[in-house]
PDB file of N, CA and C in Angstrom:
ATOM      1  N   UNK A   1     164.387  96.715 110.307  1.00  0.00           N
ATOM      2  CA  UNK A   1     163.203  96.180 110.963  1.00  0.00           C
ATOM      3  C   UNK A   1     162.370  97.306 111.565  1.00  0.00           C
ATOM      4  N   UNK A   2     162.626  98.395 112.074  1.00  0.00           N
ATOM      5  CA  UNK A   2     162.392  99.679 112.844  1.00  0.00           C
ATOM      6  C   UNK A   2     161.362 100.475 111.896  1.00  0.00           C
ATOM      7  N   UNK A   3     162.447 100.215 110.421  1.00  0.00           N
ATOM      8  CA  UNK A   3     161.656 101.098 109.566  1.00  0.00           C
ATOM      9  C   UNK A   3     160.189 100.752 109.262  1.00  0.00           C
ATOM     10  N   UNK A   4     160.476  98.438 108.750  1.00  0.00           N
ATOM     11  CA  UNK A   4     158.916  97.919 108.481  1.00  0.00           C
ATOM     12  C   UNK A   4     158.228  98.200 109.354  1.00  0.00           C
ATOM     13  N   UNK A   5     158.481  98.413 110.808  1.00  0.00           N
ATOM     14  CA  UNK A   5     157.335  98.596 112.036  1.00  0.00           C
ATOM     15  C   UNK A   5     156.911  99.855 111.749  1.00  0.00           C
ATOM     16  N   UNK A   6     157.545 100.628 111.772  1.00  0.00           N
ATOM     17  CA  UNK A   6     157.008 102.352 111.473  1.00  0.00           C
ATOM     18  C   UNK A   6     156.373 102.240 110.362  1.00  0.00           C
ATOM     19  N   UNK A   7     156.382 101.958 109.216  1.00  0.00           N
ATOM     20  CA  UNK A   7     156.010 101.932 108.042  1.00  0.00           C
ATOM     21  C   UNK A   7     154.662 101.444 108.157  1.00  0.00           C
ATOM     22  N   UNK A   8     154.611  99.786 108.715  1.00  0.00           N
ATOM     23  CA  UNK A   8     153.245  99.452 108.973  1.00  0.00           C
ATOM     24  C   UNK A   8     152.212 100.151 110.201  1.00  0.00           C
ATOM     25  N   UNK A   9     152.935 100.822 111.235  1.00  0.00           N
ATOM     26  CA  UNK A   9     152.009 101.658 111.859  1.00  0.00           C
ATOM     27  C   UNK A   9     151.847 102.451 111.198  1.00  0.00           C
ATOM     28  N   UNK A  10     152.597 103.332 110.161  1.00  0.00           N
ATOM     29  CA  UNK A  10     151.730 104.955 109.457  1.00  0.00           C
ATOM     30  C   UNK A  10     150.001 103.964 108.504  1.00  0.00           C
ATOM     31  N   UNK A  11     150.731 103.083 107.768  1.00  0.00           N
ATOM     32  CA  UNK A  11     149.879 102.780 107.295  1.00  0.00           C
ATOM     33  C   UNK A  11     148.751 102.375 107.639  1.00  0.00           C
ATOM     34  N   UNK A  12     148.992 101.328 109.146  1.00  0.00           N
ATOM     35  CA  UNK A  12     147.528 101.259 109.525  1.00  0.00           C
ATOM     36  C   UNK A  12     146.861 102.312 109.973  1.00  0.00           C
ATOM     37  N   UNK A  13     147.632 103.534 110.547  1.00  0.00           N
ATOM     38  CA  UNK A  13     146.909 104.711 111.292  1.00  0.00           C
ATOM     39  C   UNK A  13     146.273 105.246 110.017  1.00  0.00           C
ATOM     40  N   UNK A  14     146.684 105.544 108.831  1.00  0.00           N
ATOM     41  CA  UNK A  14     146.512 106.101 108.275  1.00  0.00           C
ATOM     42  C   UNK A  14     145.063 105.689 107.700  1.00  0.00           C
ATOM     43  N   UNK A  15     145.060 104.425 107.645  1.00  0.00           N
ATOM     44  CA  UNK A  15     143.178 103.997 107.090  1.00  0.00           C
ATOM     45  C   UNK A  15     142.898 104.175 108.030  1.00  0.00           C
ATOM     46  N   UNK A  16     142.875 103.905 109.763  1.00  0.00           N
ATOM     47  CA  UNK A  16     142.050 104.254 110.673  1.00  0.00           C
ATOM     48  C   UNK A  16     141.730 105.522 110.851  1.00  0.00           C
ATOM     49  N   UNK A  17     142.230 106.554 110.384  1.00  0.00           N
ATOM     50  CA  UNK A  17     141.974 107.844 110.301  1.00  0.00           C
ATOM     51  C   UNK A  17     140.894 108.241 108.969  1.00  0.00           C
ATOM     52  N   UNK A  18     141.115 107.699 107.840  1.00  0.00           N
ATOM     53  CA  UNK A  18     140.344 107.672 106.590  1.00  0.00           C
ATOM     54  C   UNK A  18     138.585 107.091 106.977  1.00  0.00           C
ATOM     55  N   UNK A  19     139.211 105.780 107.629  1.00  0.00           N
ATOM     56  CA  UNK A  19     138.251 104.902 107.307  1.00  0.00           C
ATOM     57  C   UNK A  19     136.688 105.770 107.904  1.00  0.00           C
ATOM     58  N   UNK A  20     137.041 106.030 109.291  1.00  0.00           N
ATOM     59  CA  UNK A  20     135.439 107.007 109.888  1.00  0.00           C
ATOM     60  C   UNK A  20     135.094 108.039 109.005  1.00  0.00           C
ATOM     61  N   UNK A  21     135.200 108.603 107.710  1.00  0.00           N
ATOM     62  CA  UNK A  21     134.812 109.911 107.111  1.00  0.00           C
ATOM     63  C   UNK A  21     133.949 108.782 106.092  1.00  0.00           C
ATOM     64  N   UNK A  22     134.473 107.372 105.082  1.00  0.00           N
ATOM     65  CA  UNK A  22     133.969 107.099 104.757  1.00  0.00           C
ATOM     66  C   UNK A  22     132.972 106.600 105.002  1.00  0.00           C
ATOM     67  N   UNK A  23     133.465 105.422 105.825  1.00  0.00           N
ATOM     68  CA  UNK A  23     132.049 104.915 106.711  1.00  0.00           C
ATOM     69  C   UNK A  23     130.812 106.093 107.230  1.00  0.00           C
ATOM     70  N   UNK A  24     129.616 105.768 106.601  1.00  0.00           N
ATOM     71  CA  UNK A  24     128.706 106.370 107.252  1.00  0.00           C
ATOM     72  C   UNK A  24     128.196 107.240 106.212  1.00  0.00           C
ATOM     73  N   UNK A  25     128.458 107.415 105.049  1.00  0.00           N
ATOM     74  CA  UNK A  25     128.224 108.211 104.188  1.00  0.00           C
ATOM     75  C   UNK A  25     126.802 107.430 103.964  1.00  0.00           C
ATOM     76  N   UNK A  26     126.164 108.734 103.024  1.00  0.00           N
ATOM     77  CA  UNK A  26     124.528 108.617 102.226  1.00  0.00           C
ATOM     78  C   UNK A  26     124.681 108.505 101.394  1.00  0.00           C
ATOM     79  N   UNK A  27     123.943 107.567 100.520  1.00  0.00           N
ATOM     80  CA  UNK A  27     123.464 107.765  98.819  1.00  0.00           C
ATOM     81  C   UNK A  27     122.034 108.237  98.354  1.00  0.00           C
ATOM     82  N   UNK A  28     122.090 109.700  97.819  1.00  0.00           N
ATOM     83  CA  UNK A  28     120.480 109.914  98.291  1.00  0.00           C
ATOM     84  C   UNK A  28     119.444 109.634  96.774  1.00  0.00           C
ATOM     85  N   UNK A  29     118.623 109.262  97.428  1.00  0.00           N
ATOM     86  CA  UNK A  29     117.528 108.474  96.030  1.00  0.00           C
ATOM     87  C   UNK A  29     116.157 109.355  95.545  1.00  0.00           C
ATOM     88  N   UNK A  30     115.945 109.245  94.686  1.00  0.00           N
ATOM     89  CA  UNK A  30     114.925 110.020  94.147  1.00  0.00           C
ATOM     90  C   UNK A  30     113.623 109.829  94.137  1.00  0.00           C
ATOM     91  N   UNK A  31     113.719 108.570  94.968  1.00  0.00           N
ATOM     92  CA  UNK A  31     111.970 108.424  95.455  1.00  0.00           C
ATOM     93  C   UNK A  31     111.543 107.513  96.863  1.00  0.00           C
ATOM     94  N   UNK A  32     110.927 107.827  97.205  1.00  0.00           N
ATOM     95  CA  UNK A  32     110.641 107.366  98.465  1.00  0.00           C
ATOM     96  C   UNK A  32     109.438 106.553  98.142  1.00  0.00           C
ATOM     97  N   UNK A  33     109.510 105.084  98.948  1.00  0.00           N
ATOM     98  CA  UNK A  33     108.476 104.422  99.068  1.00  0.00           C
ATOM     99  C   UNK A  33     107.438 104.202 100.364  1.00  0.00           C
ATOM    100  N   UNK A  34     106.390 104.557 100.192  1.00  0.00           N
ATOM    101  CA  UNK A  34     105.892 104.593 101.186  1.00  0.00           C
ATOM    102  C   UNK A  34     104.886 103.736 101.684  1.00  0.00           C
ATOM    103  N   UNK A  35     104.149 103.531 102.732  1.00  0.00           N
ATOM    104  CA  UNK A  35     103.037 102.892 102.725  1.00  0.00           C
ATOM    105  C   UNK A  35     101.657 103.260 103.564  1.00  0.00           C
ATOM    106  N   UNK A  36     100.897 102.973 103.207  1.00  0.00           N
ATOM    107  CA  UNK A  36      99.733 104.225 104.057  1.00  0.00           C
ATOM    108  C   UNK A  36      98.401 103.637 104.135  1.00  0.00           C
ATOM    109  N   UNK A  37      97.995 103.676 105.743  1.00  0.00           N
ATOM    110  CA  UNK A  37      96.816 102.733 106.001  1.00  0.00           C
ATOM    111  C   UNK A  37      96.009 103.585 105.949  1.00  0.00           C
ATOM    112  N   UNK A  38      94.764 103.717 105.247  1.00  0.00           N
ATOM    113  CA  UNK A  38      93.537 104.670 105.692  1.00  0.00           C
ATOM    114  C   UNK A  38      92.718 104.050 106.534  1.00  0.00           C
ATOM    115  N   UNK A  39      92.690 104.768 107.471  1.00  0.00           N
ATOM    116  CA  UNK A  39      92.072 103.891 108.508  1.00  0.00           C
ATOM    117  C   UNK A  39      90.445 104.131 108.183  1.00  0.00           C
ATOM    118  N   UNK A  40      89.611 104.915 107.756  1.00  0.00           N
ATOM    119  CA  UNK A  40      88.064 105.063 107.269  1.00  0.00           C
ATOM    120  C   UNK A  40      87.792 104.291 106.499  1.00  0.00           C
ATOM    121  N   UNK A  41      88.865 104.234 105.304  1.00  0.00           N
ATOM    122  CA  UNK A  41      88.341 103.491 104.211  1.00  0.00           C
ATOM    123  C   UNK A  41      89.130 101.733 104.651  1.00  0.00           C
ATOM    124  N   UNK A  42      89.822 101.398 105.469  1.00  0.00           N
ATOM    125  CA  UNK A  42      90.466  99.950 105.685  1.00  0.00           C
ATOM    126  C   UNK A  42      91.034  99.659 105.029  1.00  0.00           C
ATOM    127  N   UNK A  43      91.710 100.259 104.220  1.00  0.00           N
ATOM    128  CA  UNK A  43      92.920  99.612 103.173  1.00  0.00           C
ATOM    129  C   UNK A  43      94.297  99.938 103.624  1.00  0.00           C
ATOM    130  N   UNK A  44      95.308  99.548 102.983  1.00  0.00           N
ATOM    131  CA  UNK A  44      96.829  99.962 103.186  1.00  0.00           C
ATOM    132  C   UNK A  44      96.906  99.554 101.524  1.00  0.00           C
ATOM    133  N   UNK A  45      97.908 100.833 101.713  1.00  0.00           N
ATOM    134  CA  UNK A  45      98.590 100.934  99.965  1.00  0.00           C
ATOM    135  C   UNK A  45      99.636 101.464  99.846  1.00  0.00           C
ATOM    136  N   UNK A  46     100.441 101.243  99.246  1.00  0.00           N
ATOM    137  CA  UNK A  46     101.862 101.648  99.468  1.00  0.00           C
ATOM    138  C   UNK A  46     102.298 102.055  97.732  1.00  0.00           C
ATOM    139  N   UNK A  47     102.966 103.741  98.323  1.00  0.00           N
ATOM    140  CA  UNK A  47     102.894 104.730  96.857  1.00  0.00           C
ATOM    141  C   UNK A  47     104.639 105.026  96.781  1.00  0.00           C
ATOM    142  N   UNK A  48     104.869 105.071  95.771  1.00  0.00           N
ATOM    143  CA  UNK A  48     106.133 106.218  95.510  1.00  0.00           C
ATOM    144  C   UNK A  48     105.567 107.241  95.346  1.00  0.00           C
ATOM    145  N   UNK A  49     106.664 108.429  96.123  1.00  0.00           N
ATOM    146  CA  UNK A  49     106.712 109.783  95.947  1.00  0.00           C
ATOM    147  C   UNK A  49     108.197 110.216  95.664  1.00  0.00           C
ATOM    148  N   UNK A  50     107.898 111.359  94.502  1.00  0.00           N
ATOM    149  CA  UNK A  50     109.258 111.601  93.995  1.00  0.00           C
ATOM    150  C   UNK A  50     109.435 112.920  94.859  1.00  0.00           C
ATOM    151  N   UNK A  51     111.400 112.965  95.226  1.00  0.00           N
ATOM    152  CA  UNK A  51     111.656 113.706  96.020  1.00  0.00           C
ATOM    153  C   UNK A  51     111.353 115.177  95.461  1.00  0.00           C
ATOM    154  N   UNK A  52     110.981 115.804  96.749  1.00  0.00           N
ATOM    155  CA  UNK A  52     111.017 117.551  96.287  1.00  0.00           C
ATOM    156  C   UNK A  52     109.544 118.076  95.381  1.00  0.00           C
ATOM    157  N   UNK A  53     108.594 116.739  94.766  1.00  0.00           N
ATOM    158  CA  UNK A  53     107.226 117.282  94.234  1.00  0.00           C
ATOM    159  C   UNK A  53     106.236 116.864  95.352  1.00  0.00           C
ATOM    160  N   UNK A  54     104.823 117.641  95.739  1.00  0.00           N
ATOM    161  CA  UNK A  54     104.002 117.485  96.720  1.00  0.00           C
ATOM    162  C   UNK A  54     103.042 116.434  95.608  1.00  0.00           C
ATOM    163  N   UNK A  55     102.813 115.542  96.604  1.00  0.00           N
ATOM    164  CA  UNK A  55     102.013 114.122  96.429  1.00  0.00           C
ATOM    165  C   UNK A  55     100.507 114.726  96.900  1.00  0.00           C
ATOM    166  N   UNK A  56      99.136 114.240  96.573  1.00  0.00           N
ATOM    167  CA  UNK A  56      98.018 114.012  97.170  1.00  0.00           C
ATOM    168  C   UNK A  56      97.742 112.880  97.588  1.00  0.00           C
ATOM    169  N   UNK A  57      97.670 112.324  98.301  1.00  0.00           N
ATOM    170  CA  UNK A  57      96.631 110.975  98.887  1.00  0.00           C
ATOM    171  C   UNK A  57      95.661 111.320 100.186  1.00  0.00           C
ATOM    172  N   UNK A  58      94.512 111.010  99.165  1.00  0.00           N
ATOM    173  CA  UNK A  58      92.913 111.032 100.220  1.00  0.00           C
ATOM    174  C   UNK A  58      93.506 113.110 100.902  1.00  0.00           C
ATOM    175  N   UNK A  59      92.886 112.901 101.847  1.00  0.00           N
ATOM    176  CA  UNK A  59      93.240 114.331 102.266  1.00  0.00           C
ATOM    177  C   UNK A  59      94.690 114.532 103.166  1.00  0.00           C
ATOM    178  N   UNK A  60      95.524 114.164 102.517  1.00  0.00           N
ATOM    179  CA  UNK A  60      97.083 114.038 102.944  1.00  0.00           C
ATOM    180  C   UNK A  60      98.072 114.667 101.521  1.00  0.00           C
ATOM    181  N   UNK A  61      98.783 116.104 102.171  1.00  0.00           N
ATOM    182  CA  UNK A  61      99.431 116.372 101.318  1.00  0.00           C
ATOM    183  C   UNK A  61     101.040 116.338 101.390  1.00  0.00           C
ATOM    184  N   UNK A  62     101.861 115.328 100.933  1.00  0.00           N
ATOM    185  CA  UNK A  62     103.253 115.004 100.851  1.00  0.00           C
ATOM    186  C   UNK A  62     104.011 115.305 100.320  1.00  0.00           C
ATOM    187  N   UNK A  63     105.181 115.751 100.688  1.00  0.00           N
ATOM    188  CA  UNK A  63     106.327 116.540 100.314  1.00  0.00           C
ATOM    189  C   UNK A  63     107.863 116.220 101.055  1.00  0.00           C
ATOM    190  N   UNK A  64     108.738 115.032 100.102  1.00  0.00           N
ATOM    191  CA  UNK A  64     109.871 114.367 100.696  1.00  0.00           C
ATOM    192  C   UNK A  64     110.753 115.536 100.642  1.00  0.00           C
ATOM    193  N   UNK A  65     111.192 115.763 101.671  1.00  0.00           N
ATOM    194  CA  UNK A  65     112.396 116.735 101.073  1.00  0.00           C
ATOM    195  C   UNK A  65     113.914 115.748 100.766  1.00  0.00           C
ATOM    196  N   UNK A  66     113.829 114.849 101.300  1.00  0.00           N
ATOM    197  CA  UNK A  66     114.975 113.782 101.221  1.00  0.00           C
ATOM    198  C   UNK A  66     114.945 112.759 101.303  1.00  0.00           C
ATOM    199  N   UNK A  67     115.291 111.505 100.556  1.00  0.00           N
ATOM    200  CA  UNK A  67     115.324 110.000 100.784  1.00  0.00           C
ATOM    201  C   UNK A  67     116.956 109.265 100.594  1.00  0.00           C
ATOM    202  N   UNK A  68     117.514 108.778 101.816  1.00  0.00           N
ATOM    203  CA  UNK A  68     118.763 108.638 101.463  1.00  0.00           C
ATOM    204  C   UNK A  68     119.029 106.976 101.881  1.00  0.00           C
ATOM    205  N   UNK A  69     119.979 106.581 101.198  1.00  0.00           N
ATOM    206  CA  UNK A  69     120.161 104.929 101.603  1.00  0.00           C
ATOM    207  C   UNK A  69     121.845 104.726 102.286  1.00  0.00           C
ATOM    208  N   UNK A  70     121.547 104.088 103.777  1.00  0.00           N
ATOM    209  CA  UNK A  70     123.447 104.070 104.065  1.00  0.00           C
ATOM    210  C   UNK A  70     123.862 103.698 103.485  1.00  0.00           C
ATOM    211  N   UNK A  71     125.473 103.720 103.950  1.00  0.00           N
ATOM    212  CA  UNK A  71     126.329 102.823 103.202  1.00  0.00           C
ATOM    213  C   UNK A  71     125.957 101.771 102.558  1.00  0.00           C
ATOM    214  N   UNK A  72     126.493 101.543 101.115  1.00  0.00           N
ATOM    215  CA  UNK A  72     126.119  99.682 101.160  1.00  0.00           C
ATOM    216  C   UNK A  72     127.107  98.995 101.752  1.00  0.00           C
ATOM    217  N   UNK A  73     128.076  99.492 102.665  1.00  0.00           N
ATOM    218  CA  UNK A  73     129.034  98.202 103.133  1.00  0.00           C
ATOM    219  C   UNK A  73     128.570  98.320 104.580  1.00  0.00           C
ATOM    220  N   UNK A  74     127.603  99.242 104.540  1.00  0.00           N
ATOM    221  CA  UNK A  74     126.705  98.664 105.926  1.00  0.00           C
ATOM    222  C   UNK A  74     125.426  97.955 106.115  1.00  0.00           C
ATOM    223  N   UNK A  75     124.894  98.145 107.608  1.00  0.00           N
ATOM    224  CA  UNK A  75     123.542  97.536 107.783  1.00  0.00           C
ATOM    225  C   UNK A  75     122.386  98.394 107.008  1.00  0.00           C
ATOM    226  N   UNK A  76     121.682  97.839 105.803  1.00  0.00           N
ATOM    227  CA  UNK A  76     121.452  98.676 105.162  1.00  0.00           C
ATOM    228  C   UNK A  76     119.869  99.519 105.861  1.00  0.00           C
ATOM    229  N   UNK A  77     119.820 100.722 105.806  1.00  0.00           N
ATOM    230  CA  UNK A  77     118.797 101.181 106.139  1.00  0.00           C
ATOM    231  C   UNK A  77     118.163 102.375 105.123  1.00  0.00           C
ATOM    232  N   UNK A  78     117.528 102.755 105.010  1.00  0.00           N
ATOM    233  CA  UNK A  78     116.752 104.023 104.378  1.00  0.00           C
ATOM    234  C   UNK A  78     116.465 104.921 105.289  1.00  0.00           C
ATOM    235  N   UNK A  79     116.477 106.230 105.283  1.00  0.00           N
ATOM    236  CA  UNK A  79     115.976 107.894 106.262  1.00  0.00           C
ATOM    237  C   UNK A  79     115.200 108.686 104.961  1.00  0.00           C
ATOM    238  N   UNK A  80     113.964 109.372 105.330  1.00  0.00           N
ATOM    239  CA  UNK A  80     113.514 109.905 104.489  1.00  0.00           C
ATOM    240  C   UNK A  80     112.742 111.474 105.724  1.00  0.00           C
ATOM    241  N   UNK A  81     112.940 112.586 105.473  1.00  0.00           N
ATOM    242  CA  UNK A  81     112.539 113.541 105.601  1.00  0.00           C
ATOM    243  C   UNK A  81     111.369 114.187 104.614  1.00  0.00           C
ATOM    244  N   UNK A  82     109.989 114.145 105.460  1.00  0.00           N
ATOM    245  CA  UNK A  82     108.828 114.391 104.935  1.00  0.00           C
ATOM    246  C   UNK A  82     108.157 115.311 105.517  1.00  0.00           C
ATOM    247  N   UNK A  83     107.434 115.804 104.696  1.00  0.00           N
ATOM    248  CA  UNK A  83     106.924 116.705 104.960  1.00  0.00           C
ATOM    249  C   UNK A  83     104.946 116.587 105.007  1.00  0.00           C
ATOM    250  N   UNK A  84     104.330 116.034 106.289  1.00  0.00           N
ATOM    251  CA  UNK A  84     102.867 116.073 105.434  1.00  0.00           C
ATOM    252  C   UNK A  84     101.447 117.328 105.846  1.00  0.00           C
ATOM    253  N   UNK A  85     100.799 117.489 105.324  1.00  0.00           N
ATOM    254  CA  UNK A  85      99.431 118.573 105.796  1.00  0.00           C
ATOM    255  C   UNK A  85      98.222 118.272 105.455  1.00  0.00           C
ATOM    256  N   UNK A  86      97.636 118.360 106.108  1.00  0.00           N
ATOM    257  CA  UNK A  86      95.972 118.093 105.865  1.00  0.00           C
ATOM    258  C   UNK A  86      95.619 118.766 104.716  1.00  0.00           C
ATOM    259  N   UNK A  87      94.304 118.557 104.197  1.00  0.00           N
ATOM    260  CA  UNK A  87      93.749 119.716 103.280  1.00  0.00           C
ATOM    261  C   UNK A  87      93.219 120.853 103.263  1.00  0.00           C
ATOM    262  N   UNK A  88      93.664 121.151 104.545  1.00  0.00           N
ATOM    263  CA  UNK A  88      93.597 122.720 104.942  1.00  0.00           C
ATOM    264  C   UNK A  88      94.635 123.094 104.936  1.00  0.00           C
ATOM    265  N   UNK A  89      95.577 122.598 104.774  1.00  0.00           N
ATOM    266  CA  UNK A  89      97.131 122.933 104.421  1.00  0.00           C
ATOM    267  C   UNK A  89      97.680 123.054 105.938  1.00  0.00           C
ATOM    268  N   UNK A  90      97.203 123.115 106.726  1.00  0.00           N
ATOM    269  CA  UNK A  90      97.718 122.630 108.355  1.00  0.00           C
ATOM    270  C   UNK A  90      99.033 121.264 108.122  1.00  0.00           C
ATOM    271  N   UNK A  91     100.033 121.751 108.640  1.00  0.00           N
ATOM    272  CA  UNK A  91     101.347 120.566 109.048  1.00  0.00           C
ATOM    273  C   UNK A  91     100.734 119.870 110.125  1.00  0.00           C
ATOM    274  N   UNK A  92     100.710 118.438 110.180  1.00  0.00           N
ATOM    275  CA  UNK A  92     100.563 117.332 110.995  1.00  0.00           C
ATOM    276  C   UNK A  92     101.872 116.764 111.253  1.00  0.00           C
ATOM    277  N   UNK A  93     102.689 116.772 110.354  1.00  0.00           N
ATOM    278  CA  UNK A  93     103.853 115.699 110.859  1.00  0.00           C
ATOM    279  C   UNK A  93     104.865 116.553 109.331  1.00  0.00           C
ATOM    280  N   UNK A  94     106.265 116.734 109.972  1.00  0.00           N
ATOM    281  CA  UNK A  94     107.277 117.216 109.958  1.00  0.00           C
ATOM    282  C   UNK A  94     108.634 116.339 110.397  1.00  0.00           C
ATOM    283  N   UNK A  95     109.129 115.537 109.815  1.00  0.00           N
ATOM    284  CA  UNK A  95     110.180 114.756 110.214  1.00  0.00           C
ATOM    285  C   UNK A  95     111.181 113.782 109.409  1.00  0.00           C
ATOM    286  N   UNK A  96     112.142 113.227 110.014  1.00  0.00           N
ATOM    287  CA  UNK A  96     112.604 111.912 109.466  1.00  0.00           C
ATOM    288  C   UNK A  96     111.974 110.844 109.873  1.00  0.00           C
ATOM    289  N   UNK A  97     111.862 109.449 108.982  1.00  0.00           N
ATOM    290  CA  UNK A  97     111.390 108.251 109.382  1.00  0.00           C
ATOM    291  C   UNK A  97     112.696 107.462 108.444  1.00  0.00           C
ATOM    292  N   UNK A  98     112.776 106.485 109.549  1.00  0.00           N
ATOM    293  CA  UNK A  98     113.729 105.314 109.197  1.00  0.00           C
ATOM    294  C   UNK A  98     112.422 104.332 108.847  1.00  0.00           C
ATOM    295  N   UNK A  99     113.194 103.155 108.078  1.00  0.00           N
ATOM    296  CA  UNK A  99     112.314 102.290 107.313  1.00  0.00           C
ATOM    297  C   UNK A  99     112.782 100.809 108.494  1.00  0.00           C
ATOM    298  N   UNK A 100     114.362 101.005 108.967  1.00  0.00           N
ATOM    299  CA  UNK A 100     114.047 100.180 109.863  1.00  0.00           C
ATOM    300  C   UNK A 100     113.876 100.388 111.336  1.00  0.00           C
ATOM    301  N   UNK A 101     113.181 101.447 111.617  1.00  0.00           N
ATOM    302  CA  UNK A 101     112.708 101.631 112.540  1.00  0.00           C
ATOM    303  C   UNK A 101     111.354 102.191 112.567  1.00  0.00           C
ATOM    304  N   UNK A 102     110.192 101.425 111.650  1.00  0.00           N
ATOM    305  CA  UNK A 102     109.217 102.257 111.371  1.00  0.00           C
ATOM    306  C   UNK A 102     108.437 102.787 112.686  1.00  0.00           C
ATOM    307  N   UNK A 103     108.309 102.301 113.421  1.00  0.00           N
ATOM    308  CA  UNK A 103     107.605 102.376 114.901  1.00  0.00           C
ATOM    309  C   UNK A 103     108.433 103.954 115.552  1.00  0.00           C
ATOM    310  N   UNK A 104     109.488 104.311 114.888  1.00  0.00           N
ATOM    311  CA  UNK A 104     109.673 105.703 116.321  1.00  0.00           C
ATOM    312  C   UNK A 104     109.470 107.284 115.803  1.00  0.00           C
ATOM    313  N   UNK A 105     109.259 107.026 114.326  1.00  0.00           N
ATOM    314  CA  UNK A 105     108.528 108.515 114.010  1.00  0.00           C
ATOM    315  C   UNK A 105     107.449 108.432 112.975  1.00  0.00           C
ATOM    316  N   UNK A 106     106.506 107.855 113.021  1.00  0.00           N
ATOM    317  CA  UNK A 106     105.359 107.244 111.892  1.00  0.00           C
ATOM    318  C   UNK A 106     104.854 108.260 111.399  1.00  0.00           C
ATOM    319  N   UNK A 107     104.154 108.686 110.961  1.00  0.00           N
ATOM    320  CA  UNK A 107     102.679 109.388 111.027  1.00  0.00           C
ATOM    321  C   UNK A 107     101.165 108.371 111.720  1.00  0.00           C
ATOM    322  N   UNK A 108     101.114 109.511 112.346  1.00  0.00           N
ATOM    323  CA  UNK A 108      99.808 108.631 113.430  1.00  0.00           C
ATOM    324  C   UNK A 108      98.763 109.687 113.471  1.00  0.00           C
ATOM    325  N   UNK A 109      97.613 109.662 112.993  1.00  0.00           N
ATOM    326  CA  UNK A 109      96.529 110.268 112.850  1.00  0.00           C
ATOM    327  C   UNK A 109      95.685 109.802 112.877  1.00  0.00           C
ATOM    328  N   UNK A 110      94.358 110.364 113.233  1.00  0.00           N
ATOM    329  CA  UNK A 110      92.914 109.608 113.352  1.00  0.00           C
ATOM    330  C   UNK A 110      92.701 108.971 112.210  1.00  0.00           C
ATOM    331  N   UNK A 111      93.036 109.516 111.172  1.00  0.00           N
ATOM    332  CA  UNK A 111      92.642 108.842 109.260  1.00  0.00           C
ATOM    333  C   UNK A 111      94.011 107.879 108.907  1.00  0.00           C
ATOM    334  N   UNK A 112      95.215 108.169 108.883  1.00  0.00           N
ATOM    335  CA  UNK A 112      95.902 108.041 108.396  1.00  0.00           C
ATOM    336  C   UNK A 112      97.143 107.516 108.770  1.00  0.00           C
ATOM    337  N   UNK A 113      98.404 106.451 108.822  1.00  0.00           N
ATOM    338  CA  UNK A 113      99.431 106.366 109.354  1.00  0.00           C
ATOM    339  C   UNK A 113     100.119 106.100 108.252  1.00  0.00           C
ATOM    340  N   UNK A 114     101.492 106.670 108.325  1.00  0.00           N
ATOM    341  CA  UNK A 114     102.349 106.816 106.784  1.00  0.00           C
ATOM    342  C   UNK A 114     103.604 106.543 107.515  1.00  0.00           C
ATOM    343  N   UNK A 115     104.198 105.652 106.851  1.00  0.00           N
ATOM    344  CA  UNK A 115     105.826 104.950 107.473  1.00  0.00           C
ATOM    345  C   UNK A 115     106.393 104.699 105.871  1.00  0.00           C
ATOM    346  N   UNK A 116     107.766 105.053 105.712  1.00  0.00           N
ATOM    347  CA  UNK A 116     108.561 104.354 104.759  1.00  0.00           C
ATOM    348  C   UNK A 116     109.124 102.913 104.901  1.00  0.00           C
ATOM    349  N   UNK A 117     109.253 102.383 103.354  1.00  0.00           N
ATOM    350  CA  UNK A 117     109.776 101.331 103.053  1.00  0.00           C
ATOM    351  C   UNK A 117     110.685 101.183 102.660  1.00  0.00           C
ATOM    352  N   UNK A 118     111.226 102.199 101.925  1.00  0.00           N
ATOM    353  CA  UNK A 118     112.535 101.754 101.085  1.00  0.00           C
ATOM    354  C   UNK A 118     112.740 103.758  99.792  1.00  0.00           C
ATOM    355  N   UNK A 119     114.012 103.515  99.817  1.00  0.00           N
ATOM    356  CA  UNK A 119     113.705 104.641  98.917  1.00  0.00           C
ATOM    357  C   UNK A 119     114.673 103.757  97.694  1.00  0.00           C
ATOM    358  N   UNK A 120     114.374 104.561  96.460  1.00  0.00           N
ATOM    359  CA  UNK A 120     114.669 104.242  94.967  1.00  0.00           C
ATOM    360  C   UNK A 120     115.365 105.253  94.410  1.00  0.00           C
TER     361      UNK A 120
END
């Protein structure tokens, strides 16, 4: 009986020790979806950009360096690290944006606000 108890504690320790390295892992995707209000012209349009090539839109120049999707045995979310610059090549915004948290790192500019949706 000593032994099944020991036996079933290695084993449960043993996934509880496993289990946090898996949990939490990325699957990273090759395109980022985005969406982007011009505020001059009044539209919103929402583009893929493929990771690692610089995008043009209106005078906004984009460059994902990463789009990754959590776990799927979690709450699913998307992170995308972007890169954008005016057409003077000036950096405006430098960061990650979560898709479900579009509100805490947007792009916010007089012309322009750029939040992800989803990456592919």
């Amino acid at each position: 009986m000593k032994k099944y108890l020991l036996y079933s504690f290695l084993c449960c320790f043993s996934l509880v020790a496993v289990l946090p390295r898996v949990a939490g892992a990325y699957i990273d995707r090759q395109n980022a979806v985005v969406r982007i209000m011009d505020k001059t012209a009044g539209k919103v349009q929402t583009i893929t950009l493929p990771v690692g090539q610089t995008v043009q839109y209106g005078k906004l120049n984009m460059v994902v360096r990463s789009c990754k999707q959590t776990d799927p045995f979690d709450a699913e979310d998307f992170f995308m690290f972007i890169e954008i610059s005016d057409s003077n090549n000036s950096k405006i915004f430098s960061g990650w944006m979560s898709a479900n948290e579009p509100g805490d790192n947007p792009l916010q500019n007089a012309d322009y606000d750029v939040w992800l949706v989803t990456c592919e």
